[in-house]
C-alpha atoms as a PDB file:
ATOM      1  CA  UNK A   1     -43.496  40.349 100.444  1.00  0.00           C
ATOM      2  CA  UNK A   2     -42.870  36.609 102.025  1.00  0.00           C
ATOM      3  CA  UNK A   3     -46.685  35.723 101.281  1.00  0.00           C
ATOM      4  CA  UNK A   4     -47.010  37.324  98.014  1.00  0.00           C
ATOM      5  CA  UNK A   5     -43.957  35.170  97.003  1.00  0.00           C
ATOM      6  CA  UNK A   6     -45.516  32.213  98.162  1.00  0.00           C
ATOM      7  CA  UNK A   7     -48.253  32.659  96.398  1.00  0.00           C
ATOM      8  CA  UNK A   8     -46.258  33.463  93.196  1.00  0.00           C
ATOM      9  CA  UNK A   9     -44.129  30.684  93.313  1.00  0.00           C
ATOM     10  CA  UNK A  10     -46.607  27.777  94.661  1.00  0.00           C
ATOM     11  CA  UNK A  11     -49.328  28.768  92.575  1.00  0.00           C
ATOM     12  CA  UNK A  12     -49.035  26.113  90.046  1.00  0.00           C
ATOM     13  CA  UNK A  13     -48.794  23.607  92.958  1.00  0.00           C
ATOM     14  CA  UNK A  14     -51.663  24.646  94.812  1.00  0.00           C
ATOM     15  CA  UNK A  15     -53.261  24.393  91.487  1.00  0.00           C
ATOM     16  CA  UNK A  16     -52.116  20.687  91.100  1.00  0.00           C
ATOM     17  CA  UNK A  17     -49.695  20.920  88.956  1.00  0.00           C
ATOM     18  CA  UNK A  18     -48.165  18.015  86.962  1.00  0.00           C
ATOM     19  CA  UNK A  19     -51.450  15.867  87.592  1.00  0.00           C
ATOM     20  CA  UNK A  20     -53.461  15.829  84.182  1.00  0.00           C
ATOM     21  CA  UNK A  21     -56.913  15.109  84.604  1.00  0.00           C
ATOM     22  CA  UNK A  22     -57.112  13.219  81.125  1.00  0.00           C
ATOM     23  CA  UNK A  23     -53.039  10.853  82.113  1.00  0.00           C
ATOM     24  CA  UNK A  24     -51.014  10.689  78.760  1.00  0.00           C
ATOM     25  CA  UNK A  25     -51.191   7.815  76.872  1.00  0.00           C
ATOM     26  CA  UNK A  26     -47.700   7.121  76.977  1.00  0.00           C
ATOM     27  CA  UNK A  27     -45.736   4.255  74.726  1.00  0.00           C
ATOM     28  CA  UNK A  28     -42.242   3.259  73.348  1.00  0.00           C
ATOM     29  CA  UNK A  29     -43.289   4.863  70.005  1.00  0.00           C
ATOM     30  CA  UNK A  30     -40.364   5.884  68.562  1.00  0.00           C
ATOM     31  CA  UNK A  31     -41.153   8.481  66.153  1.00  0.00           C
ATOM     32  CA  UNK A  32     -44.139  10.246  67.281  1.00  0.00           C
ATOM     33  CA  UNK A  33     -47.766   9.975  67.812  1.00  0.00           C
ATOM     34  CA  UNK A  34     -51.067  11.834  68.189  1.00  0.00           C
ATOM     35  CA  UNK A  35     -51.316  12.836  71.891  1.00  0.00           C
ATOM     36  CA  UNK A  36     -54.284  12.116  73.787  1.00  0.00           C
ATOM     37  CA  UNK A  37     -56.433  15.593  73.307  1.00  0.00           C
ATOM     38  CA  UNK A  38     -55.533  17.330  76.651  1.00  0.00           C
ATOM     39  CA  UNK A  39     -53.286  14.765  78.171  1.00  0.00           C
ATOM     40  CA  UNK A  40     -50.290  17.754  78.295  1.00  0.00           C
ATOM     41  CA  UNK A  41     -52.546  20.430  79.922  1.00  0.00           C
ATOM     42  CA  UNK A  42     -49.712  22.867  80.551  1.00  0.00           C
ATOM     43  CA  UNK A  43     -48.462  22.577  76.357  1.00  0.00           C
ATOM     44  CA  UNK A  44     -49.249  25.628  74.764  1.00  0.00           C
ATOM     45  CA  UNK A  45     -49.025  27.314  71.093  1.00  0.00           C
ATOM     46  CA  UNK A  46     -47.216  30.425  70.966  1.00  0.00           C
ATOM     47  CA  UNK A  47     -48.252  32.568  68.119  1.00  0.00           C
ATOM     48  CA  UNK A  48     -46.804  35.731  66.038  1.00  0.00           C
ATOM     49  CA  UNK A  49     -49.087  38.078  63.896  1.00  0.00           C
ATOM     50  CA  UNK A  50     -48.647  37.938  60.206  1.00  0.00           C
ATOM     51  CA  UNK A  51     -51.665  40.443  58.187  1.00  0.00           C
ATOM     52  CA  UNK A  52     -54.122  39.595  60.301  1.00  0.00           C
ATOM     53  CA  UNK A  53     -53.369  36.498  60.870  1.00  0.00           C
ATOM     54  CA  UNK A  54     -52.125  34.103  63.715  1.00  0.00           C
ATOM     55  CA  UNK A  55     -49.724  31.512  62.858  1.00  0.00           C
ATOM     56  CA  UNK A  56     -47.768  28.662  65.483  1.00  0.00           C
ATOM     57  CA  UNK A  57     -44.177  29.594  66.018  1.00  0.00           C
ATOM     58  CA  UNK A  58     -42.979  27.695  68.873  1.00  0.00           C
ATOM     59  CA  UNK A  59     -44.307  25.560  72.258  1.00  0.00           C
ATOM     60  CA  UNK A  60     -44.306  26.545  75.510  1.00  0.00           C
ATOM     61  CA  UNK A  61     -45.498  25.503  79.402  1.00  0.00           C
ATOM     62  CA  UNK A  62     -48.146  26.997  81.558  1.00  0.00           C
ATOM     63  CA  UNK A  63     -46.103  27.344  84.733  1.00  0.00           C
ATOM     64  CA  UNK A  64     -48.787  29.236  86.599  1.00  0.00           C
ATOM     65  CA  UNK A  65     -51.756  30.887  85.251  1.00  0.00           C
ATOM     66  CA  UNK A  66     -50.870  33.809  84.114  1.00  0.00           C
ATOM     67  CA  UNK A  67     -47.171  32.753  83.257  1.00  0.00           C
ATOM     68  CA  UNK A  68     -46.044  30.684  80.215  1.00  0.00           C
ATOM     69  CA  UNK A  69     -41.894  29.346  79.576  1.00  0.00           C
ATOM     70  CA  UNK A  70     -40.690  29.033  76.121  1.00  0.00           C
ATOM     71  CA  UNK A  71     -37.365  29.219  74.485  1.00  0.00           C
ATOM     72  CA  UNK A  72     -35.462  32.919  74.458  1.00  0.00           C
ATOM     73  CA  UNK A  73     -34.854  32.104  70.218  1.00  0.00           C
ATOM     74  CA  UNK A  74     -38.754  31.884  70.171  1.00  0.00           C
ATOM     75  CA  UNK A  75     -39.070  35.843  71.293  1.00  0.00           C
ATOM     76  CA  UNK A  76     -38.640  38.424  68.316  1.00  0.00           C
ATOM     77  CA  UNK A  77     -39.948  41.592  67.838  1.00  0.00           C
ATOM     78  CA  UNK A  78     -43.391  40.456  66.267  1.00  0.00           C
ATOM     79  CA  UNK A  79     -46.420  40.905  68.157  1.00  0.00           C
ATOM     80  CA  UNK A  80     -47.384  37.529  70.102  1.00  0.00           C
ATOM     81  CA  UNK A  81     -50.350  35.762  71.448  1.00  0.00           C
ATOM     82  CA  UNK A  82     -50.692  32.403  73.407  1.00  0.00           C
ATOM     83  CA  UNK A  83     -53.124  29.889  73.260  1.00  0.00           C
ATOM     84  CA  UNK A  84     -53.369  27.612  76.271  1.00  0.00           C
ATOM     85  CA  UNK A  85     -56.289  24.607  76.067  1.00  0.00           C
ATOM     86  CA  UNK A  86     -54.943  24.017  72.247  1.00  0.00           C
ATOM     87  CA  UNK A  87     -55.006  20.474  70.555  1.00  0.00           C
ATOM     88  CA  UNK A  88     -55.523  20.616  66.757  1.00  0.00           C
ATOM     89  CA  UNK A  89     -53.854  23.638  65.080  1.00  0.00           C
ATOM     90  CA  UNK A  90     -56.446  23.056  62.235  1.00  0.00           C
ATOM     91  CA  UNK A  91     -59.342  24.121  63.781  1.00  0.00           C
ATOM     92  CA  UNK A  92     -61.495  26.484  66.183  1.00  0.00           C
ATOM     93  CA  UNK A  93     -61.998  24.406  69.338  1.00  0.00           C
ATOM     94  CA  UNK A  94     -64.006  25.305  72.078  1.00  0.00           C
ATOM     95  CA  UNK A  95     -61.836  24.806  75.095  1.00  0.00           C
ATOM     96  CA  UNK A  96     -59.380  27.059  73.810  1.00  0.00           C
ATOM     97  CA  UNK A  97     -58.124  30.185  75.383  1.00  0.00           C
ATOM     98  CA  UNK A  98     -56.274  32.974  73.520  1.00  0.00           C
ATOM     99  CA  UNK A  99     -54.678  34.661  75.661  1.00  0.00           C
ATOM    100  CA  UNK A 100     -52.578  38.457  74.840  1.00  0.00           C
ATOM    101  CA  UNK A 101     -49.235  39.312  76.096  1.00  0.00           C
ATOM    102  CA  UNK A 102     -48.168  41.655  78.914  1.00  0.00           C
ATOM    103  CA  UNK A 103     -44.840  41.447  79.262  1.00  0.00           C
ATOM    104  CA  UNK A 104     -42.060  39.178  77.964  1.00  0.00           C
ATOM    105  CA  UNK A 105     -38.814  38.943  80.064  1.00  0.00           C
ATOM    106  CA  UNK A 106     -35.946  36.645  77.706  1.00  0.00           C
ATOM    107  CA  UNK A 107     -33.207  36.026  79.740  1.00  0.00           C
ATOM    108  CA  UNK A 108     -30.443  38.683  80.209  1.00  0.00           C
ATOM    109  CA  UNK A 109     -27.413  36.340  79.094  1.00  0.00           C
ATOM    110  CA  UNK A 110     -29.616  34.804  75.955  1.00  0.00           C
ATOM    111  CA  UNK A 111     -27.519  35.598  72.781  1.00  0.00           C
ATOM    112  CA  UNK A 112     -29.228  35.376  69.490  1.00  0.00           C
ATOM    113  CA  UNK A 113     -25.690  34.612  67.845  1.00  0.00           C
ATOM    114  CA  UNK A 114     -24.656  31.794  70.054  1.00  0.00           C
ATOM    115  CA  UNK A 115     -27.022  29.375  70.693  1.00  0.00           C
ATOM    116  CA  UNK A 116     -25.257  26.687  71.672  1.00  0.00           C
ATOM    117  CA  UNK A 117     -23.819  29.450  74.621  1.00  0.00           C
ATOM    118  CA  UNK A 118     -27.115  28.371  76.186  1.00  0.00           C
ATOM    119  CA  UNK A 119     -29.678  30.594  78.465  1.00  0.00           C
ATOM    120  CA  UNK A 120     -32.481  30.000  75.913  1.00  0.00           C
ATOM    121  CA  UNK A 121     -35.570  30.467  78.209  1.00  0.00           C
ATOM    122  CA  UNK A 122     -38.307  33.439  78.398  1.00  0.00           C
ATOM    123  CA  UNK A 123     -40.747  34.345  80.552  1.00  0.00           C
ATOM    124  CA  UNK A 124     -44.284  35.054  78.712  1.00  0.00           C
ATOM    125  CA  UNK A 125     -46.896  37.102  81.116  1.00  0.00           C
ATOM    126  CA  UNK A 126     -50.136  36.951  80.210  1.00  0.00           C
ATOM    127  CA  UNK A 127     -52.687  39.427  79.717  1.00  0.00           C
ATOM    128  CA  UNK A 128     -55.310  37.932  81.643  1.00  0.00           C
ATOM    129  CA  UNK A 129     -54.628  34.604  83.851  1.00  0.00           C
ATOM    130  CA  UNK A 130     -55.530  31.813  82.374  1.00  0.00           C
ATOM    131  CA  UNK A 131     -58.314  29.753  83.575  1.00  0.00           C
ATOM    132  CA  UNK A 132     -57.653  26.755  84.821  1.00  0.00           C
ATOM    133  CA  UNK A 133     -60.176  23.407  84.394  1.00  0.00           C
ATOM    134  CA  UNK A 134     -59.741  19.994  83.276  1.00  0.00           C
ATOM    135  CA  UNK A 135     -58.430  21.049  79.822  1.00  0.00           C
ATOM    136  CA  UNK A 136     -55.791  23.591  81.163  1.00  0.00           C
ATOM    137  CA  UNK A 137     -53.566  23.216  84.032  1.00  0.00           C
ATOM    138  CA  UNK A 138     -49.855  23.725  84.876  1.00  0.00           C
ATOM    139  CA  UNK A 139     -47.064  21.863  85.008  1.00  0.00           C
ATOM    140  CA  UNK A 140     -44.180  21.547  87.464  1.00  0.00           C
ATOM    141  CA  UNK A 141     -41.074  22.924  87.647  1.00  0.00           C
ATOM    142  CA  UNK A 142     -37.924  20.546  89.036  1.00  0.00           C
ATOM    143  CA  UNK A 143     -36.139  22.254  92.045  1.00  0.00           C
ATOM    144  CA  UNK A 144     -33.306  23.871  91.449  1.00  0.00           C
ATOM    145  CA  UNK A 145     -30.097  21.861  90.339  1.00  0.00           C
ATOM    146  CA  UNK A 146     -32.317  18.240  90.087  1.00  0.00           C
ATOM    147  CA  UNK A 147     -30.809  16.329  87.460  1.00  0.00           C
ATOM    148  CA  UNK A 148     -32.941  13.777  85.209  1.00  0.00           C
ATOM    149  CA  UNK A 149     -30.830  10.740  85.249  1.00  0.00           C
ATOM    150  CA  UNK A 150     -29.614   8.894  82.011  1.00  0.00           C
ATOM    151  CA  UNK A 151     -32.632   6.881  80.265  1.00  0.00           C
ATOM    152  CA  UNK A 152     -34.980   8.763  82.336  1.00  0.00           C
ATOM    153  CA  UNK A 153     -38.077   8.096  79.536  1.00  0.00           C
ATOM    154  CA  UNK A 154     -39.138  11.200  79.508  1.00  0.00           C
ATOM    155  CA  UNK A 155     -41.098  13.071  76.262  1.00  0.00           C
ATOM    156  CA  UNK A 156     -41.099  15.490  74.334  1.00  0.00           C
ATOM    157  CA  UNK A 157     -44.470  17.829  73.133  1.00  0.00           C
ATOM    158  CA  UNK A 158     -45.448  19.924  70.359  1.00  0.00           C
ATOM    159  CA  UNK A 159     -46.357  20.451  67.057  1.00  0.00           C
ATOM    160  CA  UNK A 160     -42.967  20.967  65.380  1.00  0.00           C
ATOM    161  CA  UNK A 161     -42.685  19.152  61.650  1.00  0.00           C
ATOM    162  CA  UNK A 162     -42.729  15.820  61.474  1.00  0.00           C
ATOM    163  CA  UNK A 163     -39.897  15.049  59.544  1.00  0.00           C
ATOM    164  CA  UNK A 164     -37.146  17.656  58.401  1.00  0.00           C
ATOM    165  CA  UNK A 165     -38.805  20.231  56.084  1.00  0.00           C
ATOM    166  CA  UNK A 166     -41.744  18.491  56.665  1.00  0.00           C
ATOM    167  CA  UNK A 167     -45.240  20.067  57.139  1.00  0.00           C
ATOM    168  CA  UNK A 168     -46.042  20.886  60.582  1.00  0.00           C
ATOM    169  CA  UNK A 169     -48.315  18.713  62.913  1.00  0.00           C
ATOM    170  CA  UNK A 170     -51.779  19.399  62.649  1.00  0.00           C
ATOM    171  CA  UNK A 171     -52.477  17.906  66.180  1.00  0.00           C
ATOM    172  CA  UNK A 172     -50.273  17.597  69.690  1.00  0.00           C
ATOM    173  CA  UNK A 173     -47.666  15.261  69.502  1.00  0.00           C
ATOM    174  CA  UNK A 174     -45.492  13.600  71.687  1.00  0.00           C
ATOM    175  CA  UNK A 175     -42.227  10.761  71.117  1.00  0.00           C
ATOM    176  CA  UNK A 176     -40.473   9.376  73.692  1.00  0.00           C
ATOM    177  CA  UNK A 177     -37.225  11.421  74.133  1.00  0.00           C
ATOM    178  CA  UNK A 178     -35.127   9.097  76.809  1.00  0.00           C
ATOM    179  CA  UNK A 179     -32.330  11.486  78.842  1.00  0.00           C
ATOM    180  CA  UNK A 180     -29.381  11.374  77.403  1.00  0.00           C
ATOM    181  CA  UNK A 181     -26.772  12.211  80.482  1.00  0.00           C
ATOM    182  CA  UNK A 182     -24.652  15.043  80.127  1.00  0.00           C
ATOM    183  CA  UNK A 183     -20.902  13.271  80.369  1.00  0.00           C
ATOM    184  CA  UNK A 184     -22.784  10.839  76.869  1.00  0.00           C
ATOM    185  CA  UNK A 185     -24.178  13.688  75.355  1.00  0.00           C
ATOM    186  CA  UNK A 186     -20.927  15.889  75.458  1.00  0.00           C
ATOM    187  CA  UNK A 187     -18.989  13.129  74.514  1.00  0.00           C
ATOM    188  CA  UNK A 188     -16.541  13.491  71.114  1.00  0.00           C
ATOM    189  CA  UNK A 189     -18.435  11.362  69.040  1.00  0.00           C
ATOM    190  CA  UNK A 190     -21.970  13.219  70.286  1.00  0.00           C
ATOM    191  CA  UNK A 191     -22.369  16.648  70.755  1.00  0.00           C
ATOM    192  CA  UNK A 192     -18.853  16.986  72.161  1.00  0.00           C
ATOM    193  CA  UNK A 193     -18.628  21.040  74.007  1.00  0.00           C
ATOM    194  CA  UNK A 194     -21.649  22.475  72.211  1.00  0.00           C
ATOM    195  CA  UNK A 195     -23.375  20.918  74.967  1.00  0.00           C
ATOM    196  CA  UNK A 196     -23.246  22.745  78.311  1.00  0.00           C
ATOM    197  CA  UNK A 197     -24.139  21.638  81.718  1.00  0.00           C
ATOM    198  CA  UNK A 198     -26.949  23.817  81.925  1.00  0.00           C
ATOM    199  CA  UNK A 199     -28.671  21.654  78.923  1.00  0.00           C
ATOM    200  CA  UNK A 200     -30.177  18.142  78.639  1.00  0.00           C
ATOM    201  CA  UNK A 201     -29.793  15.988  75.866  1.00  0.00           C
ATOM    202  CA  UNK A 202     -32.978  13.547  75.047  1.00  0.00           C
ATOM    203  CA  UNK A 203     -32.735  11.268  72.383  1.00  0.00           C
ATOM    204  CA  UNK A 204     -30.231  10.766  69.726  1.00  0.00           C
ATOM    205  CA  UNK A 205     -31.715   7.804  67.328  1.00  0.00           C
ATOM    206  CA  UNK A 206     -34.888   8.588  65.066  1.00  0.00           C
ATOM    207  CA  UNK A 207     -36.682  10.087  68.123  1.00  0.00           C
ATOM    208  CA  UNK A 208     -36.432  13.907  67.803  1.00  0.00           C
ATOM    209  CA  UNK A 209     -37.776  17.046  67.628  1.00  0.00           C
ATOM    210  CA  UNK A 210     -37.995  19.370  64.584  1.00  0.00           C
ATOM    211  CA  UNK A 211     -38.708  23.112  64.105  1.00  0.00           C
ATOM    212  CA  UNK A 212     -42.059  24.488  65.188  1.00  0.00           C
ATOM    213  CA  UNK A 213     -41.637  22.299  68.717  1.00  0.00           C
ATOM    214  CA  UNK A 214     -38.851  24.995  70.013  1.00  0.00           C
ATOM    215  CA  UNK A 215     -39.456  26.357  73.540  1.00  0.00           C
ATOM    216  CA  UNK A 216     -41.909  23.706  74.126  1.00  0.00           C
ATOM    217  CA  UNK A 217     -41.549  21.105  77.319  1.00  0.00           C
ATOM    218  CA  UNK A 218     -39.512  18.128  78.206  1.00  0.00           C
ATOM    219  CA  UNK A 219     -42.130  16.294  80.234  1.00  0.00           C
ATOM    220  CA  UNK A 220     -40.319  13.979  83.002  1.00  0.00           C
ATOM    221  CA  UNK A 221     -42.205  11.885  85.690  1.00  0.00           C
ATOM    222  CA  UNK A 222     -41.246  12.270  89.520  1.00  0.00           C
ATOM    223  CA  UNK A 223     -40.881   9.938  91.393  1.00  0.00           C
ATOM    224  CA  UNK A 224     -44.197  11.697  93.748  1.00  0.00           C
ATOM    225  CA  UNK A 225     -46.419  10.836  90.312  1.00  0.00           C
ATOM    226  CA  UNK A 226     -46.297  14.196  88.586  1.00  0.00           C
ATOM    227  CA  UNK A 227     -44.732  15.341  85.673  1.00  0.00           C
ATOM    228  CA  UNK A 228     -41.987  17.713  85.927  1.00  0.00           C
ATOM    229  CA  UNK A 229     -40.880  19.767  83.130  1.00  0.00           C
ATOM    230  CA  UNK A 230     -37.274  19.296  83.098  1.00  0.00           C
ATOM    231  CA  UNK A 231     -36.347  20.887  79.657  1.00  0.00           C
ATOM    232  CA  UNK A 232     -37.171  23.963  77.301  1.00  0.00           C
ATOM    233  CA  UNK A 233     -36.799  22.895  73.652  1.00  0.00           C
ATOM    234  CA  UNK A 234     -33.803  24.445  72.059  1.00  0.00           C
ATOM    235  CA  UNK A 235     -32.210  23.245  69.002  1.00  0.00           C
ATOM    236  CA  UNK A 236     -31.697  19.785  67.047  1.00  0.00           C
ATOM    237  CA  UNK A 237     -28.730  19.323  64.458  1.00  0.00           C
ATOM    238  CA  UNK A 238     -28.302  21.005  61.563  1.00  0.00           C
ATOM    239  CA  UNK A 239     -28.133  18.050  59.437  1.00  0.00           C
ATOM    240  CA  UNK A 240     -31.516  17.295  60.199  1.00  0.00           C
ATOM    241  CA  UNK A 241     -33.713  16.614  62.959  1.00  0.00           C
ATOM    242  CA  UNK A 242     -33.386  12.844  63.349  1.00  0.00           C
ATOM    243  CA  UNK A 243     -29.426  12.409  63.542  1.00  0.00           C
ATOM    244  CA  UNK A 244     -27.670   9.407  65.346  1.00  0.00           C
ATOM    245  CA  UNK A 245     -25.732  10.646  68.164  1.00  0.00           C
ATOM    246  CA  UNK A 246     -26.926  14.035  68.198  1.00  0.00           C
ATOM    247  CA  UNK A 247     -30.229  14.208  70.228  1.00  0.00           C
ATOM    248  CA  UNK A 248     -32.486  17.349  70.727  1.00  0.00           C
ATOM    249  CA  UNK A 249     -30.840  19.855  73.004  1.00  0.00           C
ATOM    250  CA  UNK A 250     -33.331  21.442  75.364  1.00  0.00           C
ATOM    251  CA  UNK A 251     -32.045  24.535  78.116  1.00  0.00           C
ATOM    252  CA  UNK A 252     -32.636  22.564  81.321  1.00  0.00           C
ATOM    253  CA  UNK A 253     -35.034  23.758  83.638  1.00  0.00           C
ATOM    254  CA  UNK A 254     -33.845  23.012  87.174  1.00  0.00           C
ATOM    255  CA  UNK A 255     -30.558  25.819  85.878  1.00  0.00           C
ATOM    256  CA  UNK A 256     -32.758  28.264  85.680  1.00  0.00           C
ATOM    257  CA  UNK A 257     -35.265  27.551  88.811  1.00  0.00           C
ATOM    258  CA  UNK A 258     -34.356  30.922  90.732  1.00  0.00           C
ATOM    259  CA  UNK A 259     -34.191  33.088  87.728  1.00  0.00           C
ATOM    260  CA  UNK A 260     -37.795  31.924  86.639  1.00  0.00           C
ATOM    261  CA  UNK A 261     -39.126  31.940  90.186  1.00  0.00           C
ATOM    262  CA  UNK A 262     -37.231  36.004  90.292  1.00  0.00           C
ATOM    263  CA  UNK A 263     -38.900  36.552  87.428  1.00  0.00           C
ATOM    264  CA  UNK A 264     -42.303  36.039  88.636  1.00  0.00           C
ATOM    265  CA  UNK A 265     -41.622  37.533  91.413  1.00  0.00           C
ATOM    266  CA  UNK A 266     -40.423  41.335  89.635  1.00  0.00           C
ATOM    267  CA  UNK A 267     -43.035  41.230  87.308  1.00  0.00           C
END
């Protein structure tokens, strides 16, 4: 049981995880930007069935091959595929990978009515592992209880609308989404208690995410070099998407380290 946890639980690492092969371009644009195509090999487009049809829903992280994290509000009772290796929603590109859907585990204490109650993660199993090259690789996960610290420039990924009630991105993006610490982001004039401790705030000016980028990554750089995924995208104000003082909310990660790695592990 000891090995086949090890190999469950470092398999991302052993994999290299949080080392692109093609680095981000990363800047201090504000409001979003075309991502280099397969700078964020770990982003992935989770799609629901519609005729016969596939249409993007929400984003998510290749954690290990055959395991994807996205948001618990993402999960319905539609039928779901994943498609890891994907850079323009527009088009049939050849280093994609559609992948089908064992099992999905949402987290026990997720609460469809209470959002802001928090525990908005799920596990995604795929159907077949994924296979990992220079286009598709995983990212890391923070250890459990790591904190990003305030102003930690850190950003967010997906193809979420790009303004509120906007179309939605053809191609990856990615804004700069700078940590907004927990005793500023709960603060009276921010998000005040709808903010819990097991959430990180990033933003809170015109950089934001919209709908479309839910369950999608938080991408955070170590201090080793790689890039840790330190939040799952959750929700954004109601008054729109880019609202002073009320950054997107994402579930953070490093809460939820043991339940993700338990997960793996039971399934």
């Amino acid at each position: 049981m000891m090995k086949a946890a090890l190999v469950l639980l470092f398999a991302a690492y052993a994999h290299g995880c949080g080392r692109p092969t093609y680095p981000p371009i990363v800047s201090r644009v504000v409001n979003g930007e075309d991502a280099q195509p397969y700078s964020w090999p770990w982003q992935i487009s989770l799609q629901y069935r519609s005729g016969s049809r596939y249409h993007h829903t929400c984003g998510g992280t290749l954690i290990a091959p055959n395991w994807v994290m996205t948001a618990g509000h993402c999960i319905g009772s539609r039928t779901y595929r994943v498609v890891v290796g994907e850079y323009d929603l527009t088009r049939q590109e050849i280093y994609e990978q559609i992948k089908g859907v064992e099992k999905i585990v949402v987290h026990p204490n997720w609460d469809d009515n209470c959002l802001s109650c928090g525990n908005d993660i799920a596990m995604i199993k795929l159907s077949s592992p994924a296979l990992l090259d220079d286009k598709v690789q995983p990212a890391c996960i923070p250890e459990s209880g790591e904190i990003a610290p305030h102003n930690d420039p850190c950003y967010i990924t997906g193809w979420g609308r790009i303004y509120s009630g906007g179309p939605l991105a053809s191609k990856l993006q990615q804004a700069i989404l700078p940590v907004v610490g927990h005793s500023v982001c709960s603060g009276s004039s921010w998000w005040g208690g709808t903010v819990k401790p097991t959430m990180i705030c990033g933003g809170g000016d015109i950089r934001s995410g919209c709908h479309g980028d839910s369950g999608g990554p938080l991408n955070c750089r170590g201090v080793d070099g790689r890039w840790y995924v330190q939040g799952v995208t959750s929700f954004v104000s109601s008054r729109g998407c880019n609202t002073l003082r009320k950054p997107t909310v994402f579930t953070r990660t490093s809460s939820f380290t043991k339940w993700i790695s338990d997960t793996m592990l039971r399934n």
